[in-house]
C-alpha atoms as a PDB file:
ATOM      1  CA  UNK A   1       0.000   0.000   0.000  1.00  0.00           C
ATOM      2  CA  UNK A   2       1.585   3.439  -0.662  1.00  0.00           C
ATOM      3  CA  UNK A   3       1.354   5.806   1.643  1.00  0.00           C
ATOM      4  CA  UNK A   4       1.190  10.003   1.007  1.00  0.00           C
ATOM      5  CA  UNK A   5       3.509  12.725   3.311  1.00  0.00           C
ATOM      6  CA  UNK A   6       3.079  16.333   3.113  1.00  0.00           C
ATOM      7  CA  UNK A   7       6.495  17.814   3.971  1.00  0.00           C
ATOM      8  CA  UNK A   8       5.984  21.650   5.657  1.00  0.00           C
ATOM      9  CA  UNK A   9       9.134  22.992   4.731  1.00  0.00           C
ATOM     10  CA  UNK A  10      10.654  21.395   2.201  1.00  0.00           C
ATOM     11  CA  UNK A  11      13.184  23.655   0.548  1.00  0.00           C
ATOM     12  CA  UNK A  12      15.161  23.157   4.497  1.00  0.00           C
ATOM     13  CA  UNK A  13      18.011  21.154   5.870  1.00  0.00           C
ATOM     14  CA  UNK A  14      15.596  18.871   7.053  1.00  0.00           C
ATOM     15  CA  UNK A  15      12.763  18.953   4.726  1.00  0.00           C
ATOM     16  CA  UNK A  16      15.279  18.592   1.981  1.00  0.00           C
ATOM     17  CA  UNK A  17      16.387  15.453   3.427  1.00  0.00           C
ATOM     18  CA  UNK A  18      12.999  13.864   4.087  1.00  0.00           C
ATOM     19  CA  UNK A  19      11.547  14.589   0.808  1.00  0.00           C
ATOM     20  CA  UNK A  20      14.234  12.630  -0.688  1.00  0.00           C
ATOM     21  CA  UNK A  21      13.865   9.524   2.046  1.00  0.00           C
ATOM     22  CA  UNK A  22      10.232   9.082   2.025  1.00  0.00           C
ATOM     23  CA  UNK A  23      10.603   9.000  -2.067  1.00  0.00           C
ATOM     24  CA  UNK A  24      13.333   6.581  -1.890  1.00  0.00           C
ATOM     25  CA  UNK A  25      10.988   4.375   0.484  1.00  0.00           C
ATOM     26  CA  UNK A  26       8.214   4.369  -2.147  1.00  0.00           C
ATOM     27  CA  UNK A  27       5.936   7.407  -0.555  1.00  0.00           C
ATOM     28  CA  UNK A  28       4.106   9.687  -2.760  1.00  0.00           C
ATOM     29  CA  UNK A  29       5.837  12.802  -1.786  1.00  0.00           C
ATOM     30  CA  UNK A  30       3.694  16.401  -1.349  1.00  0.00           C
ATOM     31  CA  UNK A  31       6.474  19.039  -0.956  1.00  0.00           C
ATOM     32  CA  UNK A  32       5.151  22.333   0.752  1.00  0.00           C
ATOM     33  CA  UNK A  33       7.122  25.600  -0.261  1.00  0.00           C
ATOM     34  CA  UNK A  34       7.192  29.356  -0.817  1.00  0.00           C
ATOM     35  CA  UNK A  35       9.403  28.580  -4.163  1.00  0.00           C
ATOM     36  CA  UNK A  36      10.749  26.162  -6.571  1.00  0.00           C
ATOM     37  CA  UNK A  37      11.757  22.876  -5.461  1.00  0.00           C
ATOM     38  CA  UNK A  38      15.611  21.964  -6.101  1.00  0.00           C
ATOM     39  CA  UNK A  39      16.355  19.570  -9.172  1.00  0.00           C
ATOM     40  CA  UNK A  40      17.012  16.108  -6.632  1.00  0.00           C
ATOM     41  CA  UNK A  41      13.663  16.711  -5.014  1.00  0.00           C
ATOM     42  CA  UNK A  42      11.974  17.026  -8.703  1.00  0.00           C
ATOM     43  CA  UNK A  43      13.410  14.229 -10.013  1.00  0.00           C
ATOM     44  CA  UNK A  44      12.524  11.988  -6.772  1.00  0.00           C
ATOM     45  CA  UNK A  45       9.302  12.804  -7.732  1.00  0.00           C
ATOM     46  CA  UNK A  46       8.343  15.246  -4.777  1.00  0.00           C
ATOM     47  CA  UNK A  47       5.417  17.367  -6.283  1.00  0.00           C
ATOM     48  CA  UNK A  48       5.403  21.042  -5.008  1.00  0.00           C
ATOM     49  CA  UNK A  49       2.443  22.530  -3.207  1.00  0.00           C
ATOM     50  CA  UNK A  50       2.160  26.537  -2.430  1.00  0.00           C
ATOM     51  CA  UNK A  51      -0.455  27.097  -0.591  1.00  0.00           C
ATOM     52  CA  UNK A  52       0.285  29.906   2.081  1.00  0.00           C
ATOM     53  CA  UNK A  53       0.543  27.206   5.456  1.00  0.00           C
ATOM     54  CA  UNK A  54      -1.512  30.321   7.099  1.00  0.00           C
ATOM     55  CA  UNK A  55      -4.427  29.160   5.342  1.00  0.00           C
ATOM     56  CA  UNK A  56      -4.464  24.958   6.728  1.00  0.00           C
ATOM     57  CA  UNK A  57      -7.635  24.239   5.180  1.00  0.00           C
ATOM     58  CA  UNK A  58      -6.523  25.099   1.638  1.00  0.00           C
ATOM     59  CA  UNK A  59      -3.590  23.516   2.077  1.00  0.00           C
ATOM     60  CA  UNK A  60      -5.437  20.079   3.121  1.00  0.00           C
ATOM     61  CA  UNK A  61      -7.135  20.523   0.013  1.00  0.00           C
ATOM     62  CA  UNK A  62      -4.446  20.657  -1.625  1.00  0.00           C
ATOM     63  CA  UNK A  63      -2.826  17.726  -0.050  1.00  0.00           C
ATOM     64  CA  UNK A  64      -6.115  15.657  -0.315  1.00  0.00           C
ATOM     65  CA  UNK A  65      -5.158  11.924   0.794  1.00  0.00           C
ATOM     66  CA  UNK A  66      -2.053  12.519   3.077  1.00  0.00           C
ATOM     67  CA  UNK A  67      -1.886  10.515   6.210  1.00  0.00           C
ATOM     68  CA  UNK A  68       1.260  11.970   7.190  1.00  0.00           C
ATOM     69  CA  UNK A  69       2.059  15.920   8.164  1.00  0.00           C
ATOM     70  CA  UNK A  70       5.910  16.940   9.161  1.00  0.00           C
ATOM     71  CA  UNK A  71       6.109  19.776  10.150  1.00  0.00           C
ATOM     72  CA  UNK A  72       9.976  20.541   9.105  1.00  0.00           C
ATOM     73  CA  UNK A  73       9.522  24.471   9.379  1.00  0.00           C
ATOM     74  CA  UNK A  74      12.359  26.274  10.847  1.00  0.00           C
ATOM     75  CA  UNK A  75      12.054  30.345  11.132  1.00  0.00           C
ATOM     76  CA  UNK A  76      15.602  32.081  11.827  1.00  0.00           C
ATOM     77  CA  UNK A  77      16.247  32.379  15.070  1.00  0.00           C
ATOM     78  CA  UNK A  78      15.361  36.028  15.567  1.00  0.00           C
ATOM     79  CA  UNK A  79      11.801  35.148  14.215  1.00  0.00           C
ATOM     80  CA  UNK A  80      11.226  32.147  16.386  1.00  0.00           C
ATOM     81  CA  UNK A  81       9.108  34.133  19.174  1.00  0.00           C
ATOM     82  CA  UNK A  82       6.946  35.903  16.696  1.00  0.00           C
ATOM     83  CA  UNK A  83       6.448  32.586  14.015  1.00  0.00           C
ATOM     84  CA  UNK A  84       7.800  29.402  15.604  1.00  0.00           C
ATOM     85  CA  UNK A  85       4.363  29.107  17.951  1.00  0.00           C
ATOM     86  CA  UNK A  86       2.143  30.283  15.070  1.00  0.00           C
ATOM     87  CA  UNK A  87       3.641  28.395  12.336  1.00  0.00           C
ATOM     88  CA  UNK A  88       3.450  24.718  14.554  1.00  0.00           C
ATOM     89  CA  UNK A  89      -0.410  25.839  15.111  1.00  0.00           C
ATOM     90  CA  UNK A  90      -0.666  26.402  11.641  1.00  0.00           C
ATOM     91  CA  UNK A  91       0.717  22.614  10.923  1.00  0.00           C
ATOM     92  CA  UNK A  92      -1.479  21.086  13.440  1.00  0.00           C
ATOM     93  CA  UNK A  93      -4.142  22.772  12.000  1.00  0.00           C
ATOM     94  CA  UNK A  94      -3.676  21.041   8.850  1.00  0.00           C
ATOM     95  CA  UNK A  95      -2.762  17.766  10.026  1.00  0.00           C
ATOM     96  CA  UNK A  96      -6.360  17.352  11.927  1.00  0.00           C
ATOM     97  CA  UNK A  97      -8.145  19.293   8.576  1.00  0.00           C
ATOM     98  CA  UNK A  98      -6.614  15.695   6.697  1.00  0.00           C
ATOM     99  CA  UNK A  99      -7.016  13.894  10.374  1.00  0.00           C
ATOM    100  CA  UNK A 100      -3.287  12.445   9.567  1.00  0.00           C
ATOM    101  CA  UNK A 101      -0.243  12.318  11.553  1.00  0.00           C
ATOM    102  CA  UNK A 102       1.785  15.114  12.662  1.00  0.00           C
ATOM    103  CA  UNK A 103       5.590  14.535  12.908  1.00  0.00           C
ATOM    104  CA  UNK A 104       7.735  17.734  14.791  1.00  0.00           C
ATOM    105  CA  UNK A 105      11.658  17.756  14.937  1.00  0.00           C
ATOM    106  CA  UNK A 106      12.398  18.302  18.218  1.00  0.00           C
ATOM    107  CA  UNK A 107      16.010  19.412  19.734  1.00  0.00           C
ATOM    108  CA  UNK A 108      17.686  20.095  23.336  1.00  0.00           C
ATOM    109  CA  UNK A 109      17.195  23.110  23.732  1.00  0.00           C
ATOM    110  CA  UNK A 110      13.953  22.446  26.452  1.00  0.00           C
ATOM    111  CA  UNK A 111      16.105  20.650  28.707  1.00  0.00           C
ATOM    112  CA  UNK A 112      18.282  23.772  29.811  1.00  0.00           C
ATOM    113  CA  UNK A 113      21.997  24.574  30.735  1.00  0.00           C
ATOM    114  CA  UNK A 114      21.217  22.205  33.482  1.00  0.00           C
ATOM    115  CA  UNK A 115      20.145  18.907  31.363  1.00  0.00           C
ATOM    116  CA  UNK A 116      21.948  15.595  32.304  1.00  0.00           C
ATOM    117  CA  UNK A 117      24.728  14.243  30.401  1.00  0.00           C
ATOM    118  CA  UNK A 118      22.051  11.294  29.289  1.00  0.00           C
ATOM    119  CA  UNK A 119      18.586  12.758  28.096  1.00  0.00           C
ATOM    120  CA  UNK A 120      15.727  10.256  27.638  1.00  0.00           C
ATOM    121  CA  UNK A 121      12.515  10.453  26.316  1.00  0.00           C
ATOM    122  CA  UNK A 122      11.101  11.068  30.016  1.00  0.00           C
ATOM    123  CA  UNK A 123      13.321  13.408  30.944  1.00  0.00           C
ATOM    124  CA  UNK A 124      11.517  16.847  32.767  1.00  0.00           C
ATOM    125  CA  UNK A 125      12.297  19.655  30.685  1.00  0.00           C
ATOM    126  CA  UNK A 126      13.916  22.833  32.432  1.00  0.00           C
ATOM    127  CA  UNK A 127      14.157  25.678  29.662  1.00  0.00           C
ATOM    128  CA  UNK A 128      16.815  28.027  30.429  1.00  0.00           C
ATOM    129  CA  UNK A 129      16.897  30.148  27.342  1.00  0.00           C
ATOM    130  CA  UNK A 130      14.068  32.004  25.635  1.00  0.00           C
ATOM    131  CA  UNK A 131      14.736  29.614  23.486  1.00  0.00           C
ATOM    132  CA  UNK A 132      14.335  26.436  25.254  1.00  0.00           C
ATOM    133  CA  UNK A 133      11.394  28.007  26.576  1.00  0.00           C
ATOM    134  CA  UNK A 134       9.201  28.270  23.203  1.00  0.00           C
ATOM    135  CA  UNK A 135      10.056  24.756  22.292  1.00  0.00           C
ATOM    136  CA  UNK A 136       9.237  23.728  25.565  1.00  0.00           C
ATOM    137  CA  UNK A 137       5.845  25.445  24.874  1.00  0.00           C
ATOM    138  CA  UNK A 138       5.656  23.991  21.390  1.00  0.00           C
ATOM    139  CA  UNK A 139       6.029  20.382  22.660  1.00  0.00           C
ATOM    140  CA  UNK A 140       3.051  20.404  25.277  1.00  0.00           C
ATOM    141  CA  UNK A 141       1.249  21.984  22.577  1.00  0.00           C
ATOM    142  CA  UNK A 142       1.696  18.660  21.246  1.00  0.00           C
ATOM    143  CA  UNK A 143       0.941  17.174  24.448  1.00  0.00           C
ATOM    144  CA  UNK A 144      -2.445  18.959  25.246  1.00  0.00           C
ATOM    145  CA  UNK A 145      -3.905  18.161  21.842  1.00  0.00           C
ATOM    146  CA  UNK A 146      -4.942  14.961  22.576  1.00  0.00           C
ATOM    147  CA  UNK A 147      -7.468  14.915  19.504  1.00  0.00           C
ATOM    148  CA  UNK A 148      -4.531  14.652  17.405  1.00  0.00           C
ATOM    149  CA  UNK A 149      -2.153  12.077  16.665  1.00  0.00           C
ATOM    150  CA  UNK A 150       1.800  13.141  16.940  1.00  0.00           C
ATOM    151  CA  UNK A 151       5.448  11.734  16.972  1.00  0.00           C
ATOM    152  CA  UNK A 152       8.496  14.216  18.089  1.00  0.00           C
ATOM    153  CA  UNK A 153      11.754  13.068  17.467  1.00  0.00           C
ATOM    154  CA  UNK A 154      14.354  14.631  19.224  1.00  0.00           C
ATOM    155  CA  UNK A 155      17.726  15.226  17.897  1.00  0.00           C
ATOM    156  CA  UNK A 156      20.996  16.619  18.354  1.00  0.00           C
ATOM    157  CA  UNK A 157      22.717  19.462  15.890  1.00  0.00           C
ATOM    158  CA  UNK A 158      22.126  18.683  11.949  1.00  0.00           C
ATOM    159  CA  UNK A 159      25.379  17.809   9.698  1.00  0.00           C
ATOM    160  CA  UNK A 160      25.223  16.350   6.292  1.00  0.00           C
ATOM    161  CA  UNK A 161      23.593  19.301   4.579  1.00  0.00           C
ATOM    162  CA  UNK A 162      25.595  22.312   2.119  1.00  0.00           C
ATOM    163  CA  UNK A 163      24.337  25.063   3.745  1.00  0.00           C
ATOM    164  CA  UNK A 164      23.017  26.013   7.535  1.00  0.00           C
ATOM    165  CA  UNK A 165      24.424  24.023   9.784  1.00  0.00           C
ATOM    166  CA  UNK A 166      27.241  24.116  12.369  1.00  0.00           C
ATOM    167  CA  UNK A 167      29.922  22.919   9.907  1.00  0.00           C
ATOM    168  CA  UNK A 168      29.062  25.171   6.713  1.00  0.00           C
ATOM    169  CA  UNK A 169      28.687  27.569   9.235  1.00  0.00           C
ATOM    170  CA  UNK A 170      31.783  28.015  11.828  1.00  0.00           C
ATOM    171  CA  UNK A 171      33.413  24.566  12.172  1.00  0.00           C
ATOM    172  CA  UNK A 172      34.479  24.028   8.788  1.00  0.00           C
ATOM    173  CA  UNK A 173      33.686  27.148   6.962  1.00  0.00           C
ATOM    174  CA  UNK A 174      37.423  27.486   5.572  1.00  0.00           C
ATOM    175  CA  UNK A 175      38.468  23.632   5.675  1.00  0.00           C
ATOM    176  CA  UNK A 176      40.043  23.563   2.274  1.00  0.00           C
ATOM    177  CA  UNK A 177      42.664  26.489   3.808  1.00  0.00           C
ATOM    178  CA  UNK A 178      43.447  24.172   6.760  1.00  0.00           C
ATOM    179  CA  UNK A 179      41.344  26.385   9.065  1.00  0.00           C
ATOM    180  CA  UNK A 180      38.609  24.947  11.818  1.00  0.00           C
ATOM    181  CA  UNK A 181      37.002  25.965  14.780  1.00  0.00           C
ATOM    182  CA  UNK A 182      35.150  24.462  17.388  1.00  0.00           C
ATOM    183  CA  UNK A 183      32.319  26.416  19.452  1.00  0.00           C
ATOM    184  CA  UNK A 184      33.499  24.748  22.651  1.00  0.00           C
ATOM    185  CA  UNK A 185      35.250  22.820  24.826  1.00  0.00           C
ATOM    186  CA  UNK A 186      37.499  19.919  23.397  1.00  0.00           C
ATOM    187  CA  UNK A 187      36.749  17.194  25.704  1.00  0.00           C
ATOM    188  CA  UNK A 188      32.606  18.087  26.311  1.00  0.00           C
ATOM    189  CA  UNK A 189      30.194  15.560  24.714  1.00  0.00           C
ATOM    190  CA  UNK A 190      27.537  16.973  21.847  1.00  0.00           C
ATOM    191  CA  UNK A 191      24.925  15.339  20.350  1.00  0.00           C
ATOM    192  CA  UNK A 192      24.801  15.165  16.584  1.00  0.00           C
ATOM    193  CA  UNK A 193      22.030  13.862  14.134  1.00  0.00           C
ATOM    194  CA  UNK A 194      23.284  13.489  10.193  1.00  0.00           C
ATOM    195  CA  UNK A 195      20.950  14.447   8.346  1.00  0.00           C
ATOM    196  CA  UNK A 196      20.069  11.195   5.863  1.00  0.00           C
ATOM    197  CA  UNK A 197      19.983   9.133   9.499  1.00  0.00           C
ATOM    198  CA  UNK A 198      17.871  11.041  10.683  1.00  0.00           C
ATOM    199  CA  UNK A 199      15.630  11.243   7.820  1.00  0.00           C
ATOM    200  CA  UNK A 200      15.450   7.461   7.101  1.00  0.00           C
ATOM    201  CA  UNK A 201      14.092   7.247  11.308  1.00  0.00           C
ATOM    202  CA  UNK A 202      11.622   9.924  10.567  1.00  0.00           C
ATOM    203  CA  UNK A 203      10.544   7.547   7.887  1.00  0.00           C
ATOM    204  CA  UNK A 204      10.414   4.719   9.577  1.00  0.00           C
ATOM    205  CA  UNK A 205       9.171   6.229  13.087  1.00  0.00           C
ATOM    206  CA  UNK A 206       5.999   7.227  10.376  1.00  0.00           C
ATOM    207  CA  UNK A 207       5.420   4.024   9.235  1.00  0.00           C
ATOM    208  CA  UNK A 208       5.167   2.482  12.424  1.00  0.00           C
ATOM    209  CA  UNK A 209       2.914   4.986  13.622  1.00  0.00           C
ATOM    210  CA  UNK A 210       0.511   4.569  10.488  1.00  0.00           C
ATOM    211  CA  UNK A 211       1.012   0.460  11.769  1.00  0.00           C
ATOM    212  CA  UNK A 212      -0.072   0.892  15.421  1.00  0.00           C
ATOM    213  CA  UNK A 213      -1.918   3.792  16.039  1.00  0.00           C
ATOM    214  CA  UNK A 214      -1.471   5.532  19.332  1.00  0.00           C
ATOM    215  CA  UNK A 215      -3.382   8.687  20.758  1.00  0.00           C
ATOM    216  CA  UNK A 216      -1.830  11.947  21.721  1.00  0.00           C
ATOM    217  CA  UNK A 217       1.997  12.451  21.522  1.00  0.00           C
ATOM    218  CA  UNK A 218       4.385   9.917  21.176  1.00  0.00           C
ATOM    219  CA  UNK A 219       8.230  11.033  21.857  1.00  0.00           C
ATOM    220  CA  UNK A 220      11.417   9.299  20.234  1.00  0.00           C
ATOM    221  CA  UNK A 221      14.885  10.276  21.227  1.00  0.00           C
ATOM    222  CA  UNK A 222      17.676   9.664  17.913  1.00  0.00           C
ATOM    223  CA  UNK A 223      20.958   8.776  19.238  1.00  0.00           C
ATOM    224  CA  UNK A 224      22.934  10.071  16.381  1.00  0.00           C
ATOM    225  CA  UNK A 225      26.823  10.616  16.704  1.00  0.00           C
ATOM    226  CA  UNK A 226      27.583  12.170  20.364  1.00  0.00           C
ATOM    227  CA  UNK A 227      31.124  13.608  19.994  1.00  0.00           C
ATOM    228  CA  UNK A 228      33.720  15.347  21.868  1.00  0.00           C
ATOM    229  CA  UNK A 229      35.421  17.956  20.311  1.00  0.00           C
ATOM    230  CA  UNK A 230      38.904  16.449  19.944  1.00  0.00           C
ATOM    231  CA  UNK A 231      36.482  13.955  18.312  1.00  0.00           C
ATOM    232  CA  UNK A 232      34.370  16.138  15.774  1.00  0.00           C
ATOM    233  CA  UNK A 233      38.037  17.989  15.047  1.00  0.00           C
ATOM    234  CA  UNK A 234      39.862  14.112  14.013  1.00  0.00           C
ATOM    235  CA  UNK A 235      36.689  13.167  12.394  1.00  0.00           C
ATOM    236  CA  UNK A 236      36.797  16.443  10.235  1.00  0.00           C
ATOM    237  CA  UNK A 237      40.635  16.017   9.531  1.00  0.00           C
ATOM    238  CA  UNK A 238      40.353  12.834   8.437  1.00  0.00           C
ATOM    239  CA  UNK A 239      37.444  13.338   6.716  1.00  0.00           C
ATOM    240  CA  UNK A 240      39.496  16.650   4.697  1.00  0.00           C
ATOM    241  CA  UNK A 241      42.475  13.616   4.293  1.00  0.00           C
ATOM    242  CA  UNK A 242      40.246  11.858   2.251  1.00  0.00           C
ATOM    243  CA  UNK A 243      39.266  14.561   0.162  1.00  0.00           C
ATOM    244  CA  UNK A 244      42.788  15.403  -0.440  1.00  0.00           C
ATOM    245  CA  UNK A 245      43.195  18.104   1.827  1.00  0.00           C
ATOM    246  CA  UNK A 246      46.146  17.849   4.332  1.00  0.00           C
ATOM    247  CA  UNK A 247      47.437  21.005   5.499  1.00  0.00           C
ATOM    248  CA  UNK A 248      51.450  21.014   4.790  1.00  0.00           C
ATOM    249  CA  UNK A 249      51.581  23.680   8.201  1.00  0.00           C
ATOM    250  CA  UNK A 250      49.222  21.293   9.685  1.00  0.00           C
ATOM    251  CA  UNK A 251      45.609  21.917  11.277  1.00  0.00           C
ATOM    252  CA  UNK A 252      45.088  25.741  12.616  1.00  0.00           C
ATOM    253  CA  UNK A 253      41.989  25.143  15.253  1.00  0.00           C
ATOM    254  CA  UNK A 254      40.507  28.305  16.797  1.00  0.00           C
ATOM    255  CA  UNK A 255      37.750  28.504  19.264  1.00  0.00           C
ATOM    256  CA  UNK A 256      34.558  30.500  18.963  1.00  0.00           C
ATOM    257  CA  UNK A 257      34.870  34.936  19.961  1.00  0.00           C
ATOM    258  CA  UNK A 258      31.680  33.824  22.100  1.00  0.00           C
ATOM    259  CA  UNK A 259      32.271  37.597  24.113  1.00  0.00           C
ATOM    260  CA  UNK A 260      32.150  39.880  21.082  1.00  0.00           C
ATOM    261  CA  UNK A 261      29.085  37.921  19.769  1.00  0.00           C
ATOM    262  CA  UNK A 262      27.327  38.851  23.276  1.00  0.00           C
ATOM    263  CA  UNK A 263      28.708  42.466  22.498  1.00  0.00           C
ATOM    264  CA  UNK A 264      28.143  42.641  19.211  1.00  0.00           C
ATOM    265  CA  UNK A 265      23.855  41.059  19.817  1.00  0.00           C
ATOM    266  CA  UNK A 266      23.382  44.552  21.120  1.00  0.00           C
ATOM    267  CA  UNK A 267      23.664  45.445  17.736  1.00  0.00           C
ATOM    268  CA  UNK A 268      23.125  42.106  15.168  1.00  0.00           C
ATOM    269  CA  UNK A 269      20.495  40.650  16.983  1.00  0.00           C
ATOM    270  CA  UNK A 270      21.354  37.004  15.292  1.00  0.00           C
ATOM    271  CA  UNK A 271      24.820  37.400  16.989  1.00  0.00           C
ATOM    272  CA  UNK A 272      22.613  37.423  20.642  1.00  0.00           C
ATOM    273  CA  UNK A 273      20.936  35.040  19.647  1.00  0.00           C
ATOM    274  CA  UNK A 274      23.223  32.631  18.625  1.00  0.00           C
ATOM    275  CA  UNK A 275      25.096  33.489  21.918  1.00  0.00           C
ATOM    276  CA  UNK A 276      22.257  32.547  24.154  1.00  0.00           C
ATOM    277  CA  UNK A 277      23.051  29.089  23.372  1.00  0.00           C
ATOM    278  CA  UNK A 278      26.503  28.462  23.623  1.00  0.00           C
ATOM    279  CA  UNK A 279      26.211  26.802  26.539  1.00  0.00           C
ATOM    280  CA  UNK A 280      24.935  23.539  24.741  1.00  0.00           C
ATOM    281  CA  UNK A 281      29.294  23.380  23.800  1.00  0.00           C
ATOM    282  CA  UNK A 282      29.849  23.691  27.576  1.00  0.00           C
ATOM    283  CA  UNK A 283      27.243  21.187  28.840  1.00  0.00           C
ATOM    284  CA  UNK A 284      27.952  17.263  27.660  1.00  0.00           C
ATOM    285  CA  UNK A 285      25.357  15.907  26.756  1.00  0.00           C
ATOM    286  CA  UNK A 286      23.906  12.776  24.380  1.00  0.00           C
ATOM    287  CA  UNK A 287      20.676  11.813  23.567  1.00  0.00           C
ATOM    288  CA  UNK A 288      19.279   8.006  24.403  1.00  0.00           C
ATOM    289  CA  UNK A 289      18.029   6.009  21.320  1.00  0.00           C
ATOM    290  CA  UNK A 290      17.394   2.642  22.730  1.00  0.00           C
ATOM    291  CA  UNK A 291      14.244   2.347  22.698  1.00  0.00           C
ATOM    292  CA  UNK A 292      13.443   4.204  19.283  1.00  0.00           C
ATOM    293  CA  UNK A 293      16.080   1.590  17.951  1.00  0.00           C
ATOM    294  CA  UNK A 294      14.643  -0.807  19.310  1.00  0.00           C
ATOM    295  CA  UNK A 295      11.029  -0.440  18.149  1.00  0.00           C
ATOM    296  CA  UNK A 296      11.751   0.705  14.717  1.00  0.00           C
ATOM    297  CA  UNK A 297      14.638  -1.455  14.047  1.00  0.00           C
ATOM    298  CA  UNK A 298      17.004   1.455  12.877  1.00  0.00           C
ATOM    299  CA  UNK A 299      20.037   0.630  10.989  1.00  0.00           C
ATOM    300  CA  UNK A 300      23.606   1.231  12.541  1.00  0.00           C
ATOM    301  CA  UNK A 301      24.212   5.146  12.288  1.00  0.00           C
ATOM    302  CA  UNK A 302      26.756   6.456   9.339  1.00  0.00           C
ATOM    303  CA  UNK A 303      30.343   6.130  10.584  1.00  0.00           C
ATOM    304  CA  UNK A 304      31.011   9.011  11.864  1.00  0.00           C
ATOM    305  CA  UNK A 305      34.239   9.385   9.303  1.00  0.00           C
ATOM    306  CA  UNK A 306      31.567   8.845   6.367  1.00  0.00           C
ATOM    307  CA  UNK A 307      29.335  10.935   7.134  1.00  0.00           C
ATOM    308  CA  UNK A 308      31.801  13.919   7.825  1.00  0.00           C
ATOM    309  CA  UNK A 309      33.349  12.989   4.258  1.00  0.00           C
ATOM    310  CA  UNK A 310      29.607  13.084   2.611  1.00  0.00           C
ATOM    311  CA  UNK A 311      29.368  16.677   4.432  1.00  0.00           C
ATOM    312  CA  UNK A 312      32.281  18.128   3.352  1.00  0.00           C
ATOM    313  CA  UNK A 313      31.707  16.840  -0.297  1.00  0.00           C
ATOM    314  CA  UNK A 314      28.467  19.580   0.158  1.00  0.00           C
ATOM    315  CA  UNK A 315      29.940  22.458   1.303  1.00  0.00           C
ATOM    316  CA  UNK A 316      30.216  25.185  -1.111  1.00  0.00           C
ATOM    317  CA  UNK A 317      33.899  25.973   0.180  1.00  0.00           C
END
């Protein structure tokens, strides 16, 4: 039986890499965006709808026979407390109009600068950012509507996409010249989540929903890579090795000017807001998968080395 998912967000890191997973897995794939869709996700066969998401039941017109809704939506961070809440209503909104599924990415930042080293699916959220504190609000959102059915799958920091993550970003933005730098700590624990991992769980964390039907919200933690910085930094060298990049002066590794971006928020108010969470480098922490392995039978994560060589291959750099 083929199944239908209506991607919110396509065009992003995330959407991107669903709408090219579900289509590899045999789903008819509904693509929601504000422009044209990038040549891969044409020629999986994703089919574009544009709909405004502010009006949901045009948009479940639209996506007539869906019995799937992920909401991969993402406003930049200085927009989050004006559209994040609004635009997750807006999703929900058409998920019950279709009366399908509603799947929501959901990270660490709820679980505060004083989270435990191991975060499970039960553990109490303690939002210690404005930040933290919408997506805290987002998930029992989730929670409260008990009308409609809902998976959140947490994850760590994306990798494995060309553009908007940590790597393209900071990390290794100059990589071919030799250069990195790492936001943090060498020897703290983050959590990671690679993209096309984390995409083939979101596909298979839908199927079994659409297999057993549960009320209410249903929350999945994805392991991902959890990596110390000395680690991230040998995975990336080796990674730049392969790709025929070894720096004859060896590695130059600087750390992150996390005091003029607090400074310099007063005026750029991305710069504060990126600051806000820079304590996520200081605090180790790694997300438990067991049980979503368990359940969905998830293949072994990417080696870590492979997936940093995939991710370089994509940077524009």
């Amino acid at each position: 039986m083929s199944h239908t998912v209506l991607i919110l967000g396509v065009r992003g890191r995330l959407g991107h890499a669903l709408g090219l997973a579900f289509a590899q897995r045999g789903w008819r794939v509904l693509g929601h965006t504000r422009g044209p869709l990038p040549p891969d996700l044409l020629a999986a066969g994703v089919q574009p709808i544009t709909v405004p998401l502010e009006q949901p039941a045009a948009l479940a017109r639209a996506a007539l026979g869906a019995q799937v809704v992920v909401h991969a939506i993402n406003p930049p961070y200085t927009r989050w407390a004006t559209e994040a809440r609004p635009g997750l209503q807006h999703g929900m909104a058409v998920a019950e109009h279709l009366h399908a599924l509603l799947m929501f990415p959901g990270n660490v930042y709820a679980y505060g600068a004083q989270m435990p080293p191991l975060l499970r699916p039960d553990t109490p959220v303690q939002p210690s950012t404005r930040k933290g504190a919408i997506r805290a609000e987002m998930e029992r959102l989730l929670a409260q509507q008990a009308s409609l059915r809902s998976v959140l799958i947490c994850a760590g920091d994306f990798f494995g996409a060309p553009e908007g993550t940590w790597l393209d970003l900071a990390i290794a933005k100059h990589w071919r010249q030799g250069k990195l730098v790492y936001p943090g700590p060498l020897d703290k624990a983050h959590a990671w989540a690679y993209l096309p991992d984390l995409a083939q769980a979101f596909v298979a964390a839908a199927q079994h929903a659409l297999a057993r039907p549960h009320t209410g919200l249903q929350r999945w933690h994805f392991a991902g890579h959890t990596l110390t910085g000395q680690e991230c930094l040998g995975a990336l060298q080796q990674a730049a090795a392969t790709l025929g990049v070894t720096p004859a002066q060896g590695w130059k590794v600087g750390g992150m000017p996390w005091p003029l971006l607090r400074w310099g928020g007063l005026l750029v108010p991305m710069w504060r807001e990126v600051a806000e969470m820079a304590y996520l480098w200081d605090v180790p922490h790694a997300l438990d998968g067991q049980a979503m392995q368990e359940a969905l039978n998830l293949p072994p994560a990417t080696p870590v080395d492979e997936a940093m060589v995939a991710s370089l291959r994509l940077l524009k750099a």
